[in-house]
Protein backbone atom coordinates (compact mmCIF):
# COMPACT_ATOMS: atom_id res chain seq x y z
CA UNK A 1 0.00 0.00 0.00
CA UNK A 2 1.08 3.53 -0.82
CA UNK A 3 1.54 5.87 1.66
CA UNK A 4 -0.32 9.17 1.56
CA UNK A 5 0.69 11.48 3.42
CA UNK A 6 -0.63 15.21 3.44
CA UNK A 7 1.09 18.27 4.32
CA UNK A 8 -0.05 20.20 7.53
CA UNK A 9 0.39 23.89 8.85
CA UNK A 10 4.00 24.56 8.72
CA UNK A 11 5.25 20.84 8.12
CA UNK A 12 5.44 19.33 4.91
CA UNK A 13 4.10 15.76 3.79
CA UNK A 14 7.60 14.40 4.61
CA UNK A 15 7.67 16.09 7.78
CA UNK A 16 4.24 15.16 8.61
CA UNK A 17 5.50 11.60 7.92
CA UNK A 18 8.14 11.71 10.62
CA UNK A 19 6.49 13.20 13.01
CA UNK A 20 4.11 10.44 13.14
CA UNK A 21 6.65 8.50 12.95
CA UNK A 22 7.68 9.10 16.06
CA UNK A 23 4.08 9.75 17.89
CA UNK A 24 3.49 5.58 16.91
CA UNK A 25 6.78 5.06 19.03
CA UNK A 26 5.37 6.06 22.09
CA UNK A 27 4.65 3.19 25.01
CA UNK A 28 1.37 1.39 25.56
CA UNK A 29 -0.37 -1.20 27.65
CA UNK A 30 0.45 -4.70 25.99
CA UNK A 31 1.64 -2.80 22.97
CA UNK A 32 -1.64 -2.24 22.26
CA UNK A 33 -0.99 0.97 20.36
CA UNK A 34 -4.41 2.52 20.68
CA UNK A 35 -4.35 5.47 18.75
CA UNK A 36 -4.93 6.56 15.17
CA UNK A 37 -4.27 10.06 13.35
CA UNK A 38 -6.09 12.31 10.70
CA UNK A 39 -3.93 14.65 8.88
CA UNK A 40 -5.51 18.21 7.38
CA UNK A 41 -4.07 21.31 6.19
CA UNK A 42 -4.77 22.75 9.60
CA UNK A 43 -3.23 20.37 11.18
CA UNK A 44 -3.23 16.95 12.82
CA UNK A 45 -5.62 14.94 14.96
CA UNK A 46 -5.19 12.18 17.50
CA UNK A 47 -8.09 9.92 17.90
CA UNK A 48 -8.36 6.95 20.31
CA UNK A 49 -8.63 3.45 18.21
CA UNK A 50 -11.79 1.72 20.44
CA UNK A 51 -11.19 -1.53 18.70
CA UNK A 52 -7.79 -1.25 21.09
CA UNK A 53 -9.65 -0.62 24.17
CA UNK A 54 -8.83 -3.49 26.78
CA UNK A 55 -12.42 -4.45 28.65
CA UNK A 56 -10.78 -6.25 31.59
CA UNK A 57 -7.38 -4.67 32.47
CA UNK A 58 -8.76 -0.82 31.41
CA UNK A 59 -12.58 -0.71 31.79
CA UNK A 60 -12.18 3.18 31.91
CA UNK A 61 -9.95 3.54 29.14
CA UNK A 62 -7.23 5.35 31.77
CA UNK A 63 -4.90 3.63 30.26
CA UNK A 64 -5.58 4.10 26.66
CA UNK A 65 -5.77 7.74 27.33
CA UNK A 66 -2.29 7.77 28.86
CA UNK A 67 -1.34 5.20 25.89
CA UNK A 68 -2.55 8.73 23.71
CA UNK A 69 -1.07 11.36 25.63
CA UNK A 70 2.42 9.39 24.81
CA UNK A 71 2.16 9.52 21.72
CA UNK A 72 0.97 13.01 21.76
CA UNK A 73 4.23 14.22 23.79
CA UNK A 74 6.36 12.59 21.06
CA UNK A 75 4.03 14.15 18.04
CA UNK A 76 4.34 17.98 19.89
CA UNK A 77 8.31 17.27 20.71
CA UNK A 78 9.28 15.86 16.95
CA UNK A 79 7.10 18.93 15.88
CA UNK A 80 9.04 21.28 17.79
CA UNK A 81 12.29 19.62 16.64
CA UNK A 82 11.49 20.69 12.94
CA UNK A 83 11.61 24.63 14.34
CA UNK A 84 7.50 25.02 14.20
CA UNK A 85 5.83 25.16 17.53
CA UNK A 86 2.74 22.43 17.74
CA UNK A 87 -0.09 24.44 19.05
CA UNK A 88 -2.19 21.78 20.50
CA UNK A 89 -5.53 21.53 22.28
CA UNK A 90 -6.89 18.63 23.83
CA UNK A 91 -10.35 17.15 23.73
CA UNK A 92 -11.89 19.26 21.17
CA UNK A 93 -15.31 18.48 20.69
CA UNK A 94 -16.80 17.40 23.06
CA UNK A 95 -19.21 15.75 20.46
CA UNK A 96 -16.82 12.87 20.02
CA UNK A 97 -14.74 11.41 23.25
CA UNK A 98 -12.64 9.76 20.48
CA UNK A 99 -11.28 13.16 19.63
CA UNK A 100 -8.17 13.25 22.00
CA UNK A 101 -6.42 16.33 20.68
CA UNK A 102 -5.99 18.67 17.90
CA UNK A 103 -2.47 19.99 17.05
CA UNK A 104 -1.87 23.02 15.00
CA UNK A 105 1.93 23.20 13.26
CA UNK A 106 1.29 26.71 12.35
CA UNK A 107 4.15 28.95 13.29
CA UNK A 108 7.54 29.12 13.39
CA UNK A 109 9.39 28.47 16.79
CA UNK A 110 13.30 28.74 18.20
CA UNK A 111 14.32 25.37 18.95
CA UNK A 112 14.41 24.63 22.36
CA UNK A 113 18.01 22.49 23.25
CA UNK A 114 16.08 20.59 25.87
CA UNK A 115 13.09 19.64 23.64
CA UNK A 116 15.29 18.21 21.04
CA UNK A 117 17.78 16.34 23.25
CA UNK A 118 14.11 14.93 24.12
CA UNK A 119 12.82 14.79 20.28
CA UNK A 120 16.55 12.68 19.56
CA UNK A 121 15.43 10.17 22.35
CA UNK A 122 12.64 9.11 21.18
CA UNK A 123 13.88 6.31 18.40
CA UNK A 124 16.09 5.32 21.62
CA UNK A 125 13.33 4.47 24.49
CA UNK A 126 12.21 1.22 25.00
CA UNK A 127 10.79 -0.55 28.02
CA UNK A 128 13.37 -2.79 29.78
CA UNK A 129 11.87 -5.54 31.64
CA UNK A 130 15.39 -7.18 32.65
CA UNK A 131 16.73 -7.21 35.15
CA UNK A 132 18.66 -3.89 36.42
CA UNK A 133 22.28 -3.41 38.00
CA UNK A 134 22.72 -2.17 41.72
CA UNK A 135 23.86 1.30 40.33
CA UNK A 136 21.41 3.66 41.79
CA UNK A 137 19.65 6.01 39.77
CA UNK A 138 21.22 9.52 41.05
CA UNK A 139 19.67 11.37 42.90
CA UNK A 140 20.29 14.64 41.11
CA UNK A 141 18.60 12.62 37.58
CA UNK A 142 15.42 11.92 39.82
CA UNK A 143 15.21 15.64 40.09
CA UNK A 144 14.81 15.75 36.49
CA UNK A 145 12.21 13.68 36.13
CA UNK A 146 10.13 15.09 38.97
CA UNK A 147 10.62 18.27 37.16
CA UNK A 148 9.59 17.04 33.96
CA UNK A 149 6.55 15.32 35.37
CA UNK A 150 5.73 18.71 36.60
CA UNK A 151 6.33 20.51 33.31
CA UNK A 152 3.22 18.64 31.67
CA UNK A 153 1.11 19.25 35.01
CA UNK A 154 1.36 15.72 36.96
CA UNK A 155 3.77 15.05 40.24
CA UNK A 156 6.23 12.50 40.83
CA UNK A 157 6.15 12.40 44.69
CA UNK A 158 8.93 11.73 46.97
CA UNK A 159 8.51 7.93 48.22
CA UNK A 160 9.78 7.25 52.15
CA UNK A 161 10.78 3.83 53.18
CA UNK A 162 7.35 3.66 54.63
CA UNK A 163 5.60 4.36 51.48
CA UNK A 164 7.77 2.12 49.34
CA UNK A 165 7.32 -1.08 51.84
CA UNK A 166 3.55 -0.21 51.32
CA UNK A 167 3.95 0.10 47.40
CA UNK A 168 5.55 -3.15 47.67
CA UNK A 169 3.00 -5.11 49.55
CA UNK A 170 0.06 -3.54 46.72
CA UNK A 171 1.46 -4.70 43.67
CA UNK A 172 2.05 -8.18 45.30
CA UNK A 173 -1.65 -7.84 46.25
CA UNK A 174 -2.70 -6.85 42.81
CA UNK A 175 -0.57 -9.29 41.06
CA UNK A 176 -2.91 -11.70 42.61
CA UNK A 177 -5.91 -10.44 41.98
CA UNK A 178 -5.15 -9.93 38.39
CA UNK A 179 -3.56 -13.84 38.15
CA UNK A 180 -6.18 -15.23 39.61
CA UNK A 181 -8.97 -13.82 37.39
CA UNK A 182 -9.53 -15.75 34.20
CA UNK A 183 -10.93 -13.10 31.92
CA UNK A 184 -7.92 -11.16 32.66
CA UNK A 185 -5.45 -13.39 31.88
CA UNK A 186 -7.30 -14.27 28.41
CA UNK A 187 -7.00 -10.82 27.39
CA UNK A 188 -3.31 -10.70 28.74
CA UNK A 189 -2.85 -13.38 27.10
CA UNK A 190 -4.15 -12.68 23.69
CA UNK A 191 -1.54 -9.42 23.66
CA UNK A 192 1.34 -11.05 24.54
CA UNK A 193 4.14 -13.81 24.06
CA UNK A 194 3.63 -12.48 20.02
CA UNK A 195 5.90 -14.06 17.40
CA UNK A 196 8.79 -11.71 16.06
CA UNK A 197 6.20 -10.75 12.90
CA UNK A 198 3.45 -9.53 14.93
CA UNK A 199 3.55 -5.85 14.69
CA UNK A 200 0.95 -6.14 17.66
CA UNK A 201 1.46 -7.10 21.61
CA UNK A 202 4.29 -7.83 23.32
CA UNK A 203 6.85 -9.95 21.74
CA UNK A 204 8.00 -13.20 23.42
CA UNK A 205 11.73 -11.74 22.47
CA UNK A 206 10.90 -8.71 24.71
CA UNK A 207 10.23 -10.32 28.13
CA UNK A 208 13.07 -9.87 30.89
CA UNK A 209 14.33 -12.69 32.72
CA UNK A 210 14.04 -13.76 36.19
CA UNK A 211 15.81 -12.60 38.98
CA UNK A 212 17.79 -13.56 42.23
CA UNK A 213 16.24 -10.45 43.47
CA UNK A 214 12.63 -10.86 42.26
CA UNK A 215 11.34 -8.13 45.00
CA UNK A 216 9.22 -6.30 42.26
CA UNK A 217 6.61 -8.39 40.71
CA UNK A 218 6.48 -7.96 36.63
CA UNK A 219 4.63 -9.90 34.77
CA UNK A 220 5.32 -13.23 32.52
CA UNK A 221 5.26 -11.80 28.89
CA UNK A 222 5.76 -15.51 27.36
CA UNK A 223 8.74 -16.16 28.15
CA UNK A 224 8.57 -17.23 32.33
CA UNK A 225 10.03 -13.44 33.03
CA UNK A 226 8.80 -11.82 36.16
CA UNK A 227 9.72 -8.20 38.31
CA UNK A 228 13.20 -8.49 37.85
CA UNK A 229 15.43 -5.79 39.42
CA UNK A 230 18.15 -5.66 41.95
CA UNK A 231 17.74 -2.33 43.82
CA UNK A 232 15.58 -0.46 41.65
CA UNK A 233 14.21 2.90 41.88
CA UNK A 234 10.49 2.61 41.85
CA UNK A 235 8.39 5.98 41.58
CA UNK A 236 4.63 6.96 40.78
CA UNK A 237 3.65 9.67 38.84
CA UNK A 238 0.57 11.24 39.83
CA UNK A 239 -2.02 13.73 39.00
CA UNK A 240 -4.88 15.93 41.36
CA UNK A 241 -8.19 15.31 39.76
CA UNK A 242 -8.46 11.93 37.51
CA UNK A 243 -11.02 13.31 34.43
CA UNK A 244 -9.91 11.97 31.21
CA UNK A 245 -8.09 15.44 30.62
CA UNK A 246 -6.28 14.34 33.55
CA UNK A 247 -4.84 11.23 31.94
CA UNK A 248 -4.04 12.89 28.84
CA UNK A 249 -2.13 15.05 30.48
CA UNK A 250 -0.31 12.13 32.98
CA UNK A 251 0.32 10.73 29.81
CA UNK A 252 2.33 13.20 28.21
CA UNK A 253 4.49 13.91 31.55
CA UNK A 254 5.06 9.93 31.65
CA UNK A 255 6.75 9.93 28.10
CA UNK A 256 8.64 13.52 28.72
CA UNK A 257 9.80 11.49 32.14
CA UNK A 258 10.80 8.52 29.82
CA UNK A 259 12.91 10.50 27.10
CA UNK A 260 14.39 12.48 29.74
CA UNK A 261 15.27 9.01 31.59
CA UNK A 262 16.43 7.53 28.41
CA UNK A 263 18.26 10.76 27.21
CA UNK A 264 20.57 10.20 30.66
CA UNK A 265 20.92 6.38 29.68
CA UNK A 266 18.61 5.36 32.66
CA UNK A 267 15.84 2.36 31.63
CA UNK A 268 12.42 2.09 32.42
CA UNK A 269 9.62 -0.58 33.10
CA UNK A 270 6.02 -0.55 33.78
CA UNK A 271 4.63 -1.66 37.60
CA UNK A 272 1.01 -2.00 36.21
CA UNK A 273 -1.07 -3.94 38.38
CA UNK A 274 -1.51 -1.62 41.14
CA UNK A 275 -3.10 1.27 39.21
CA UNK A 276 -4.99 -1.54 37.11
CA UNK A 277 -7.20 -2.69 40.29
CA UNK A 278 -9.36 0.01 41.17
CA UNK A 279 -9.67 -0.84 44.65
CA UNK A 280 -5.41 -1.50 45.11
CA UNK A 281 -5.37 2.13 43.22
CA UNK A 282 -7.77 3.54 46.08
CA UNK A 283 -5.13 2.47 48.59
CA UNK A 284 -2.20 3.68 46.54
CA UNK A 285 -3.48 7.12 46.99
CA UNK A 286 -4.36 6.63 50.64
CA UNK A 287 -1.02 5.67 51.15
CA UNK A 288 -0.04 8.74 48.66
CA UNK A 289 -1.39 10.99 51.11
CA UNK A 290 -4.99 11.58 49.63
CA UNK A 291 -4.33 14.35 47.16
CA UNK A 292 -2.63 12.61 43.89
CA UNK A 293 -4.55 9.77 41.74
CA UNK A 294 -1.41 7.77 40.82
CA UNK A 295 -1.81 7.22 37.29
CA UNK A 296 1.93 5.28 36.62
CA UNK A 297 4.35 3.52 38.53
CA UNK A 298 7.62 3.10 36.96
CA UNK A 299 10.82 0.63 37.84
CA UNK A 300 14.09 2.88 37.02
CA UNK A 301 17.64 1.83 36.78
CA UNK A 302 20.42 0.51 34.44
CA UNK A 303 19.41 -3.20 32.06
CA UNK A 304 20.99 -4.73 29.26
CA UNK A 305 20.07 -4.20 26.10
CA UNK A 306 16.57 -5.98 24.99
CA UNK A 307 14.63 -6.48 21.70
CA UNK A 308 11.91 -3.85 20.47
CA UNK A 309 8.35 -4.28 20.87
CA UNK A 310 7.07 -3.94 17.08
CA UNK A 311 4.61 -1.21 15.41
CA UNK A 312 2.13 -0.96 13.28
CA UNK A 313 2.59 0.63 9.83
CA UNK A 314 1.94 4.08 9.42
CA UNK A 315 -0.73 3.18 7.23
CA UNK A 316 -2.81 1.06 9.62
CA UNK A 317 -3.38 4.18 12.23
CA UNK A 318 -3.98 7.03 9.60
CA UNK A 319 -7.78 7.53 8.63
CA UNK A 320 -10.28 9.83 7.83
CA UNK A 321 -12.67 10.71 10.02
CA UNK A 322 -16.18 10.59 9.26
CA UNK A 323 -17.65 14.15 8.42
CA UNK A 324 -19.50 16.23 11.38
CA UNK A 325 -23.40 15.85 11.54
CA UNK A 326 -25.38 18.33 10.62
């Protein structure tokens, strides 16, 4: 199939093509990739796909929204990257939920050194479910990725011993619930373990290992790996109110947290299950305090290398949208 791409605003049709390039790159729940894009001359719209929606593990679609505000972070940065500044608005018509956000390449903008140190990480991030080293994360990097949670309007909190023995304890909880409930592991299930040509799920190639020091429970993505990590640094990134503006927005700090982790050579993996259960997520902000909805809990540190998870063509998650009624 022949790809057509348009040219929008300020960005030409090649432009446009990278760009979305590197929105599709973004991280998502199972590899889902929940998003698709429409591309006008005034500009460029992120929809959420609902045949990517996951009934069991994401009822609410939190996570698909957070999937989408991902890939938004990367579309606005590899925007800004070309020297035009992506004017974007999210949830535009309120007509249509599936309407995420609407961003304008209109104007020319100075590039911004920090922005494209981000824009150059984003071919380079990839989830890394091995297991990590005992070299701590330092502790002057974790300040730059609380402030660049805080940049797109979410909080990474500081976590006491207290609150981390508590964090622990949930996602053990949670990894039982979630293992012990059939329809979720069919839908798990049906997303991961993939062979190498998938270009959906995860891959069985991109599973970590197990660990000696297993005292983070991941989960088994086909290949018996589980929450590897010797030492890790484990944060949450949270948000104050939880509307699905909200998770856009958590979204887009969690991917300018994981190019600015990956631009200082520090990996990344997902602690899911205890935002996935709502009632474990009720306690996680009980023992946050009361005033952030955790949205994201990360596993930080230093891995080996691991394989890619794969994406779909740029072809597959371009469409038009059907026209406005009258």
């Amino acid at each position: 199939m022949t790809l057509n791409v348009a040219p929008a605003g300020q960005l030409s049709a090649d432009q446009v093509t990278s760009v979305l390039r590197s929105a599709t790159l973004a991280p998502s729940t199972h590899n889902t990739q929940p998003w698709l894009f429409s591309v006008g001359p005034a500009g460029i719209e992120l929809y959420a796909d609902p045949d990517r929606t996951l009934p069991v593990a994401d009822p609410d679609r939190r996570e698909l929204l957070l999937s989408c505000g991902a890939a938004l972070f990367n579309l606005r940065t590899a925007i800004h990257a070309t020297g035009v500044h992506p004017a974007t608005m999210l949830l535009p018509r309120r007509s249509d939920p599936d309407l995420l956000a609407l961003v304008r390449p209109r104007t020319a903008a100075p590039i911004d050194r920090r922005l494209a140190a981000l824009a150059r990480a984003i071919p380079r991030r990839h989830t890394n479910r091995t297991p990590f080293t005992a070299t701590p994360v330092p502790v002057e990097a974790i300040g730059a990725l609380r402030h660049a949670a805080e940049v797109e309007h979410a909080w990474m909190p500081h976590l006491d011993e207290s609150q981390l023995a508590g964090l622990k304890e949930l996602v053990r909880e949670s990894h039982g619930v979630q293992m012990n409930d059939p329809a979720f592991l069919a839908e798990w299930q049906r997303w991961t373990g993939r062979g190498r040509d998938d270009r959906d799920g995860v891959p069985y190639a991109a599973g970590g290992e197990p660990a000696a020091d297993d005292a983070w429970v991941l989960r088994d993505f086909g290949d018996g790996s589980r929450a590897p990590g010797a030492k890790p640094t484990v944060v949450v990134i949270g948000t104050f109110a939880d509307q699905p503006i909200d998770r856009l927005r958590a979204g887009q700090a969690m991917q300018r947290v994981l190019l600015t982790a990956t631009a200082r050579g520090i990996d990344a993996s997902f602690i899911s299950q205890p935002v996935e259960v709502p009632a474990i997520r009720a306690r996680l902000r009980d023992l946050l305090g009361g005033g952030l909805w955790p949205q994201i809990v990360l596993r930080l540190g230093y891995g080996t290398p691991v394989a890619w998870t794969p994406r779909r063509a740029l072809e597959d998650v371009l469409f038009e949208p059907p026209p406005l009624s009258a």
